[in-house]
Every structure is written in C-alpha cells, then in structure tokens.
ModelCIF file with pLDDT and N, C-alpha, C, O atoms, coordinates in Angstrom:
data_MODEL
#
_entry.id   MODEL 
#
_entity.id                         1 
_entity.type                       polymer 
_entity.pdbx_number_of_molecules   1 
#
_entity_poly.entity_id                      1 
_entity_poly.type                           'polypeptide(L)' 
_entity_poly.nstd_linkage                   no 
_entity_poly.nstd_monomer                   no 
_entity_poly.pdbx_seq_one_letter_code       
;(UNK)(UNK)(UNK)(UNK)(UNK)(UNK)(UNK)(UNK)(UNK)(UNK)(UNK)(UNK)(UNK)(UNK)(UNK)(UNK)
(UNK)(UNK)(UNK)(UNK)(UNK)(UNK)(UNK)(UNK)(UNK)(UNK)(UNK)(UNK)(UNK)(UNK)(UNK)
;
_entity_poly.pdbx_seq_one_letter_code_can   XXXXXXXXXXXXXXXXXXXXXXXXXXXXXXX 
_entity_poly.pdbx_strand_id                 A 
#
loop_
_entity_poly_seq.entity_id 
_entity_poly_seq.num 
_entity_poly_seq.mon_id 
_entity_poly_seq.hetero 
1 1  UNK n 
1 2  UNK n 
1 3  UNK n 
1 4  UNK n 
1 5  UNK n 
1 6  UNK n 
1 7  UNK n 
1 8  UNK n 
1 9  UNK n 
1 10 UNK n 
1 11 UNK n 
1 12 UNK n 
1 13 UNK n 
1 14 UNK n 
1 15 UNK n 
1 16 UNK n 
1 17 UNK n 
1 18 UNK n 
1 19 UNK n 
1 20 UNK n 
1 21 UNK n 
1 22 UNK n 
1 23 UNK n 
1 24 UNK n 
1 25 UNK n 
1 26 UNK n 
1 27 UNK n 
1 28 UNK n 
1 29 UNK n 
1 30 UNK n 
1 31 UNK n 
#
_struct_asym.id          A 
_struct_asym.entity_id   1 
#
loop_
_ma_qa_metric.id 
_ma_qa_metric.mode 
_ma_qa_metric.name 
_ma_qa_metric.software_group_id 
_ma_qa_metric.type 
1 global pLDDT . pLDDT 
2 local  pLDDT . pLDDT 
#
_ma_qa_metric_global.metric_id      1 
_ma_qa_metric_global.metric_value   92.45 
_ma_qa_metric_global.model_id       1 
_ma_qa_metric_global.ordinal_id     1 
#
loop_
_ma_qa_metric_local.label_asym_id 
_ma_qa_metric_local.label_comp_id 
_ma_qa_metric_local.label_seq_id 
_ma_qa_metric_local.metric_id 
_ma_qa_metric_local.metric_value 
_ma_qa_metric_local.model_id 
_ma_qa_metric_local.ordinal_id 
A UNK 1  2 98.00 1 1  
A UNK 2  2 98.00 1 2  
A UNK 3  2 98.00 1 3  
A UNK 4  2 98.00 1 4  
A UNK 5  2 97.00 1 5  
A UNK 6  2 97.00 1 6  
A UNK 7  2 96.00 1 7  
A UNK 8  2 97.00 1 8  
A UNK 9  2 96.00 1 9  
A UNK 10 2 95.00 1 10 
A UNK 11 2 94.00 1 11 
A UNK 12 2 94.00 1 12 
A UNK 13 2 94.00 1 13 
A UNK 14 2 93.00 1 14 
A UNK 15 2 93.00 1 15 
A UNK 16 2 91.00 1 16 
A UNK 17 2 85.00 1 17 
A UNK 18 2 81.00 1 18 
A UNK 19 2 78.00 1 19 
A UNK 20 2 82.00 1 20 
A UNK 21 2 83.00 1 21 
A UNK 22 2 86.00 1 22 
A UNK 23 2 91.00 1 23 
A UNK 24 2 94.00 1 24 
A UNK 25 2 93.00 1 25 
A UNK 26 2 93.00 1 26 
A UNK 27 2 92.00 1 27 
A UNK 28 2 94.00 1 28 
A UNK 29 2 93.00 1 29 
A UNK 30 2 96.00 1 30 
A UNK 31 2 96.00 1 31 
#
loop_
_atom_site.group_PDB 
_atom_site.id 
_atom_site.type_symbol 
_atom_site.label_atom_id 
_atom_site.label_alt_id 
_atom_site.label_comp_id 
_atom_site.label_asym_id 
_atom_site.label_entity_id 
_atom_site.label_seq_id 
_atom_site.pdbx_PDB_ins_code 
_atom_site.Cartn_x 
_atom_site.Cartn_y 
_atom_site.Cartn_z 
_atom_site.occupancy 
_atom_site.B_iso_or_equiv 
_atom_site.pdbx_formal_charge 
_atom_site.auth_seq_id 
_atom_site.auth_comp_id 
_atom_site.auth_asym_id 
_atom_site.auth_atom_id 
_atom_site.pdbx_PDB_model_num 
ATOM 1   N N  . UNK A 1 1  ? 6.304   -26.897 0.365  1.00 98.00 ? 1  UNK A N  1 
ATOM 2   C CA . UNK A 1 1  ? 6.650   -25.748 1.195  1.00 98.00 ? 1  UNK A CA 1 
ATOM 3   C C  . UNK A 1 1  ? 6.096   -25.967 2.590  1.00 98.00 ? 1  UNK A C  1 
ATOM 4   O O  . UNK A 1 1  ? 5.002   -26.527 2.506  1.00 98.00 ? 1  UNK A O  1 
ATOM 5   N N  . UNK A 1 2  ? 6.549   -25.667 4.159  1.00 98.00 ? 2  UNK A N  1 
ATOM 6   C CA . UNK A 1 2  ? 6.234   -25.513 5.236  1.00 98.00 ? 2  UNK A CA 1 
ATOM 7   C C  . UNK A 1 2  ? 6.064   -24.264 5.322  1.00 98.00 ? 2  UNK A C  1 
ATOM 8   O O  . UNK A 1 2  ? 6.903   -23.433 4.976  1.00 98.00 ? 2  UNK A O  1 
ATOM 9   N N  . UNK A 1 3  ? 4.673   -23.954 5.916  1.00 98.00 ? 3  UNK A N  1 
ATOM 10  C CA . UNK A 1 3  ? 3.987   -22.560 5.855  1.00 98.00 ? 3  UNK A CA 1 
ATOM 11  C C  . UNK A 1 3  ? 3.672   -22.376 7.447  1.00 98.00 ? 3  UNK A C  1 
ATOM 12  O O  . UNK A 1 3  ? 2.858   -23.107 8.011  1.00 98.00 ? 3  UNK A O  1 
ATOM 13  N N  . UNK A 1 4  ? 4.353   -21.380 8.098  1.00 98.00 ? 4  UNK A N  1 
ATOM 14  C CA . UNK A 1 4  ? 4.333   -20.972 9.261  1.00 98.00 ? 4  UNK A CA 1 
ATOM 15  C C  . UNK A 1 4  ? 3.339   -19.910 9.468  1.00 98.00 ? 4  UNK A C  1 
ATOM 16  O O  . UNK A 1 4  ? 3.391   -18.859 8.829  1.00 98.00 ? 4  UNK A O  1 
ATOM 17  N N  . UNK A 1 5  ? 2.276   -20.202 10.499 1.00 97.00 ? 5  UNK A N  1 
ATOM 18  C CA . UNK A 1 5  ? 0.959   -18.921 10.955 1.00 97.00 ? 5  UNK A CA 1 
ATOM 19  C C  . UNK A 1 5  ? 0.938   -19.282 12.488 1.00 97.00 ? 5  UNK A C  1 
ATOM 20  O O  . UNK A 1 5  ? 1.337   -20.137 13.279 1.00 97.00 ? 5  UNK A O  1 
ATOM 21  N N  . UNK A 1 6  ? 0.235   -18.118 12.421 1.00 97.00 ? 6  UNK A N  1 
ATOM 22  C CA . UNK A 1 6  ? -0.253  -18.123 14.574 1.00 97.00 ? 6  UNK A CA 1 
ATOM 23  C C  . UNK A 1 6  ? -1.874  -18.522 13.890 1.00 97.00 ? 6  UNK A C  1 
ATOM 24  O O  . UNK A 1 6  ? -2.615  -18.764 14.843 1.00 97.00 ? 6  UNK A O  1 
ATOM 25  N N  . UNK A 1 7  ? -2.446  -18.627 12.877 1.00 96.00 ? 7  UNK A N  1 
ATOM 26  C CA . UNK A 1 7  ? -3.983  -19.218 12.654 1.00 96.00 ? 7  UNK A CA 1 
ATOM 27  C C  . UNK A 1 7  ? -4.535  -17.560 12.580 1.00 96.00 ? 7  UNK A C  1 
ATOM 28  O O  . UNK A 1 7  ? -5.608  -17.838 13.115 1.00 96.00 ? 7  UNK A O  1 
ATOM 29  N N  . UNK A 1 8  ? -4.617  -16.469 12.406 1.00 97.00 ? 8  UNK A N  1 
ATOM 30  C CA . UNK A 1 8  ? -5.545  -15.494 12.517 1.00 97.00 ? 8  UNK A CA 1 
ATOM 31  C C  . UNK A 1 8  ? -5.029  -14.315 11.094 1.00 97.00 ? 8  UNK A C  1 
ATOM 32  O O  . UNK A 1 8  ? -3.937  -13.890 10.718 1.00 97.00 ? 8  UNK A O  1 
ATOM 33  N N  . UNK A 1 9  ? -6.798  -14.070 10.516 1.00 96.00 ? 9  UNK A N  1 
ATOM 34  C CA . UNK A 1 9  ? -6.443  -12.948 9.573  1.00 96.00 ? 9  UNK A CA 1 
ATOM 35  C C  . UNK A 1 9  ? -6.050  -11.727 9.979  1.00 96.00 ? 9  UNK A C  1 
ATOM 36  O O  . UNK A 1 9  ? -5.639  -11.527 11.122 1.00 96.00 ? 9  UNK A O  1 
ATOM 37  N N  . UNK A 1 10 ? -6.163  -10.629 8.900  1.00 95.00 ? 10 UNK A N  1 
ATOM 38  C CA . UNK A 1 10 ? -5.528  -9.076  9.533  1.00 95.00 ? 10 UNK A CA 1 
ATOM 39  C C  . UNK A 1 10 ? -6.531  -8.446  9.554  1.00 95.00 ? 10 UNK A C  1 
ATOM 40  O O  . UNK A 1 10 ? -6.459  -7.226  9.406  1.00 95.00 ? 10 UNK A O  1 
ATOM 41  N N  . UNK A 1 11 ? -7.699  -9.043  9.733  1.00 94.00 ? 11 UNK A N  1 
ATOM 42  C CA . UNK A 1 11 ? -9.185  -7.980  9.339  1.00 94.00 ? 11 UNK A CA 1 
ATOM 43  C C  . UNK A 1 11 ? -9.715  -8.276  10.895 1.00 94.00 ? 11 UNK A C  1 
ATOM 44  O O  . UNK A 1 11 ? -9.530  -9.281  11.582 1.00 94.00 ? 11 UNK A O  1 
ATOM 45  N N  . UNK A 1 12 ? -10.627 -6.726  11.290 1.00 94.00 ? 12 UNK A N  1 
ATOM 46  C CA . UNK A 1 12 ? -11.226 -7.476  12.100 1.00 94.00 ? 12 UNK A CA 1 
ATOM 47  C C  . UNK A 1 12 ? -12.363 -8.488  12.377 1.00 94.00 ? 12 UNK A C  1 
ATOM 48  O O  . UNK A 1 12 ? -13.373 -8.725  11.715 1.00 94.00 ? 12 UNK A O  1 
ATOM 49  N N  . UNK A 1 13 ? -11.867 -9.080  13.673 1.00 94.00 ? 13 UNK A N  1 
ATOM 50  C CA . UNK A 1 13 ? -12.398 -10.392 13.716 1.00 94.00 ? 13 UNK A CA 1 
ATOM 51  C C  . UNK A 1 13 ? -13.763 -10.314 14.602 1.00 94.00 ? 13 UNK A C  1 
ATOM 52  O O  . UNK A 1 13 ? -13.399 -10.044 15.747 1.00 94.00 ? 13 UNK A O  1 
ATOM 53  N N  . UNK A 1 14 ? -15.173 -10.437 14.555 1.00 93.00 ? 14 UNK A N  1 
ATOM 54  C CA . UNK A 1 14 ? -16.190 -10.077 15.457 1.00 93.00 ? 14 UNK A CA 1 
ATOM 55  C C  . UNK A 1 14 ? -16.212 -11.082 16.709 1.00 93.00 ? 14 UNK A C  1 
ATOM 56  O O  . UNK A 1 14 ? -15.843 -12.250 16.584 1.00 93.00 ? 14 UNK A O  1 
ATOM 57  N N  . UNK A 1 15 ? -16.557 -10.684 17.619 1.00 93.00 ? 15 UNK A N  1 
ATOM 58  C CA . UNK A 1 15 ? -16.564 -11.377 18.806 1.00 93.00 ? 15 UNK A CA 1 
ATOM 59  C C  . UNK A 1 15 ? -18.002 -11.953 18.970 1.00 93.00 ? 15 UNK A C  1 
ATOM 60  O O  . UNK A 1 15 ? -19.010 -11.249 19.029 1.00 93.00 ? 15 UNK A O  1 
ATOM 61  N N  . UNK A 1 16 ? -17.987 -13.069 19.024 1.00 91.00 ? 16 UNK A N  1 
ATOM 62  C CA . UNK A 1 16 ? -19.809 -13.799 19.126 1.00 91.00 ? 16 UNK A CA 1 
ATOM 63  C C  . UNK A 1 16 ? -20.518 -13.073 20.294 1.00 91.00 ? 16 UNK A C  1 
ATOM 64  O O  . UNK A 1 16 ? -19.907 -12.595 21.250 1.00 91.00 ? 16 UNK A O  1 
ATOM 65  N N  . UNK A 1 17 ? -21.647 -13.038 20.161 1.00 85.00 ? 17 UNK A N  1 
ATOM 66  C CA . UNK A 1 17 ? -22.623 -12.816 21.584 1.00 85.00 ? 17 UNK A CA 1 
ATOM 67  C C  . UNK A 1 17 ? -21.824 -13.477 22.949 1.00 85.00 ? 17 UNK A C  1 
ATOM 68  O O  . UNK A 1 17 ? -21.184 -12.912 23.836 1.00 85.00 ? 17 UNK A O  1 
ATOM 69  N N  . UNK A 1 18 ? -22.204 -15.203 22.686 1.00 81.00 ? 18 UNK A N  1 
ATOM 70  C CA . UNK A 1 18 ? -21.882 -16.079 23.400 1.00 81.00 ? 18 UNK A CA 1 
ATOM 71  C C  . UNK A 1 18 ? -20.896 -16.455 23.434 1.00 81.00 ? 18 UNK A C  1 
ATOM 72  O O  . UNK A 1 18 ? -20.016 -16.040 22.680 1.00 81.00 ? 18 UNK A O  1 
ATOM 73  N N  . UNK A 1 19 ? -20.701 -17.438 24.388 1.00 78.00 ? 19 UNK A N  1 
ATOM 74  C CA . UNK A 1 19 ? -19.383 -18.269 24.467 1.00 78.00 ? 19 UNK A CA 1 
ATOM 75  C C  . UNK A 1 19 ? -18.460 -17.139 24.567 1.00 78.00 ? 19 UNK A C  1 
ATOM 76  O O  . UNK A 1 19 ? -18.074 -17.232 23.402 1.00 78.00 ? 19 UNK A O  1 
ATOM 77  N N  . UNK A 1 20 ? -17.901 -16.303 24.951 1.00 82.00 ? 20 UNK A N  1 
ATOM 78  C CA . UNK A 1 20 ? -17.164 -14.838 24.724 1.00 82.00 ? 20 UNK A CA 1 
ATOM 79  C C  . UNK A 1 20 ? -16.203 -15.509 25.396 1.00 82.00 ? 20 UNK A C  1 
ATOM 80  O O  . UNK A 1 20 ? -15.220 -15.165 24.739 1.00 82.00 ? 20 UNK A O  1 
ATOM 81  N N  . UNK A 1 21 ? -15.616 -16.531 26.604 1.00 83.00 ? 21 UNK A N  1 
ATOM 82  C CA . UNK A 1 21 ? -14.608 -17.124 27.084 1.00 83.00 ? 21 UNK A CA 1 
ATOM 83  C C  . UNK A 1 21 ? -13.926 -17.767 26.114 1.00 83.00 ? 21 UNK A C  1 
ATOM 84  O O  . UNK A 1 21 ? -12.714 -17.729 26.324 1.00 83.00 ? 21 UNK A O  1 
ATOM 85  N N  . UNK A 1 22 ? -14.314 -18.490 24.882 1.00 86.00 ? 22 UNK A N  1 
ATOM 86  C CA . UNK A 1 22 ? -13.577 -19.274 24.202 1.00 86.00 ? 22 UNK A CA 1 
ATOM 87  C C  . UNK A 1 22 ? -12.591 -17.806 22.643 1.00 86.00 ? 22 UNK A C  1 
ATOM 88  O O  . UNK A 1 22 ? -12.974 -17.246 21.617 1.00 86.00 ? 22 UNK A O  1 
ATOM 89  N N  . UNK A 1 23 ? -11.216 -17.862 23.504 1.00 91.00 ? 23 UNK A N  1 
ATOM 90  C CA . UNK A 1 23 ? -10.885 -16.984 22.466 1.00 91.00 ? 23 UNK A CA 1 
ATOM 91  C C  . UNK A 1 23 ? -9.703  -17.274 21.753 1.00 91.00 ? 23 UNK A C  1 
ATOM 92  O O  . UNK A 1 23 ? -8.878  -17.985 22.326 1.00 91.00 ? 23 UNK A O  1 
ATOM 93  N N  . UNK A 1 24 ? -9.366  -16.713 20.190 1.00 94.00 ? 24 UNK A N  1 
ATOM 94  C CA . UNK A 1 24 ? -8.627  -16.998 19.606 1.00 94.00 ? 24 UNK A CA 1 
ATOM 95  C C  . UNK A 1 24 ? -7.101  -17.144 20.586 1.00 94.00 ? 24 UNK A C  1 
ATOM 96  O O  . UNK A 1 24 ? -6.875  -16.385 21.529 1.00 94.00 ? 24 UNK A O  1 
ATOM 97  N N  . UNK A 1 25 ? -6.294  -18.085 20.220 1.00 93.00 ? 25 UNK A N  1 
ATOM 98  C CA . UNK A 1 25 ? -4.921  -18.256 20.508 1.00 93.00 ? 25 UNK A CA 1 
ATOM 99  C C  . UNK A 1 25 ? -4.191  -18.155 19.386 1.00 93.00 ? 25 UNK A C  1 
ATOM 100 O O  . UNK A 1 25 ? -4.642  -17.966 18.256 1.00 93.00 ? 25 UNK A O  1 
ATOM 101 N N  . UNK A 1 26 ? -2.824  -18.308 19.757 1.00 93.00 ? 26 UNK A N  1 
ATOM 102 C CA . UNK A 1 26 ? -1.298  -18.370 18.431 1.00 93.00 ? 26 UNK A CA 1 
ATOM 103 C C  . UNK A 1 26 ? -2.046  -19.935 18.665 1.00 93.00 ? 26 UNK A C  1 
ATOM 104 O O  . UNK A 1 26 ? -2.692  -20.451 19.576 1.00 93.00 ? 26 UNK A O  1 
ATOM 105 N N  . UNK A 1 27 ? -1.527  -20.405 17.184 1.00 92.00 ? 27 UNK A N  1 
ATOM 106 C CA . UNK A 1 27 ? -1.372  -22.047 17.221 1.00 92.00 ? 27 UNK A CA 1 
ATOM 107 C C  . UNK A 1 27 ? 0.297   -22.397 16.967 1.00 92.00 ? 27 UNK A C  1 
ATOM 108 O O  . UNK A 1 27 ? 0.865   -23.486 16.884 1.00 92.00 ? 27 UNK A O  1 
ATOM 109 N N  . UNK A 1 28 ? 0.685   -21.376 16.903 1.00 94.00 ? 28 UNK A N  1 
ATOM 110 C CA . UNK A 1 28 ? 2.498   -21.550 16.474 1.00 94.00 ? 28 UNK A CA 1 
ATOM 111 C C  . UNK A 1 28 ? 2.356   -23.262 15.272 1.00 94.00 ? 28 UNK A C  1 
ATOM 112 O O  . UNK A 1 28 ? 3.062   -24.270 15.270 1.00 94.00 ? 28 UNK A O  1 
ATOM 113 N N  . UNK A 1 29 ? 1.309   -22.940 14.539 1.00 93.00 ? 29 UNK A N  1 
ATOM 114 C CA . UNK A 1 29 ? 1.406   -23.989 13.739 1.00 93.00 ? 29 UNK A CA 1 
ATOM 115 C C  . UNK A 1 29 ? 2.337   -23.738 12.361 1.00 93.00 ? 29 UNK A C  1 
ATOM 116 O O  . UNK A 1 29 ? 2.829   -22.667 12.006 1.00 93.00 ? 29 UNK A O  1 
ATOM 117 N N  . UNK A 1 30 ? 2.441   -25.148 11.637 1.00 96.00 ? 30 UNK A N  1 
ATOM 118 C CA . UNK A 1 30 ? 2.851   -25.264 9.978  1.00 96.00 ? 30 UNK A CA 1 
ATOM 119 C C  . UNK A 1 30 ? 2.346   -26.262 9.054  1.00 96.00 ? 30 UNK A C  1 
ATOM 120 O O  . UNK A 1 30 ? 2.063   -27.421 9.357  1.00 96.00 ? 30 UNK A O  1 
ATOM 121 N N  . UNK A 1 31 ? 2.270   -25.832 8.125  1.00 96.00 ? 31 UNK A N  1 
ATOM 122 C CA . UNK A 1 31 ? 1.744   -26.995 6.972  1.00 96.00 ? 31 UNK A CA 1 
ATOM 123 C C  . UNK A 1 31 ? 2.288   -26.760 5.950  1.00 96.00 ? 31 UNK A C  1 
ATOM 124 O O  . UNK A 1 31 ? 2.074   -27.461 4.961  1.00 96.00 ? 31 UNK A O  1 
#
C-alpha cells in the first residue's frame, strides 16, 4: 500500500521552550 500524510498527529502538539523557530511543516510525503 502507498500511504499518503502531511507527517503530523490530531492531538495537541507542545511547543519546546527552545528552538521555537524550527516548526512543524506538510512533508506531502508517502510510504
């Protein structure tokens, strides 16, 4: 099967202290 995601769950997701610039993207990926 090819399994299509943007990479992110439906829960929320916590935001770190740090690094707060590096943020989730779509990956428009499949596997």
């Amino acid at each position: 099967a090819l399994i299509y995601f943007a990479g992110l769950p439906d829960y929320t997701i916590g935001t770190p202290s740090l690094f707060t610039s590096f943020k989730p993207g779509n990956l428009y990926t499949v596997y």
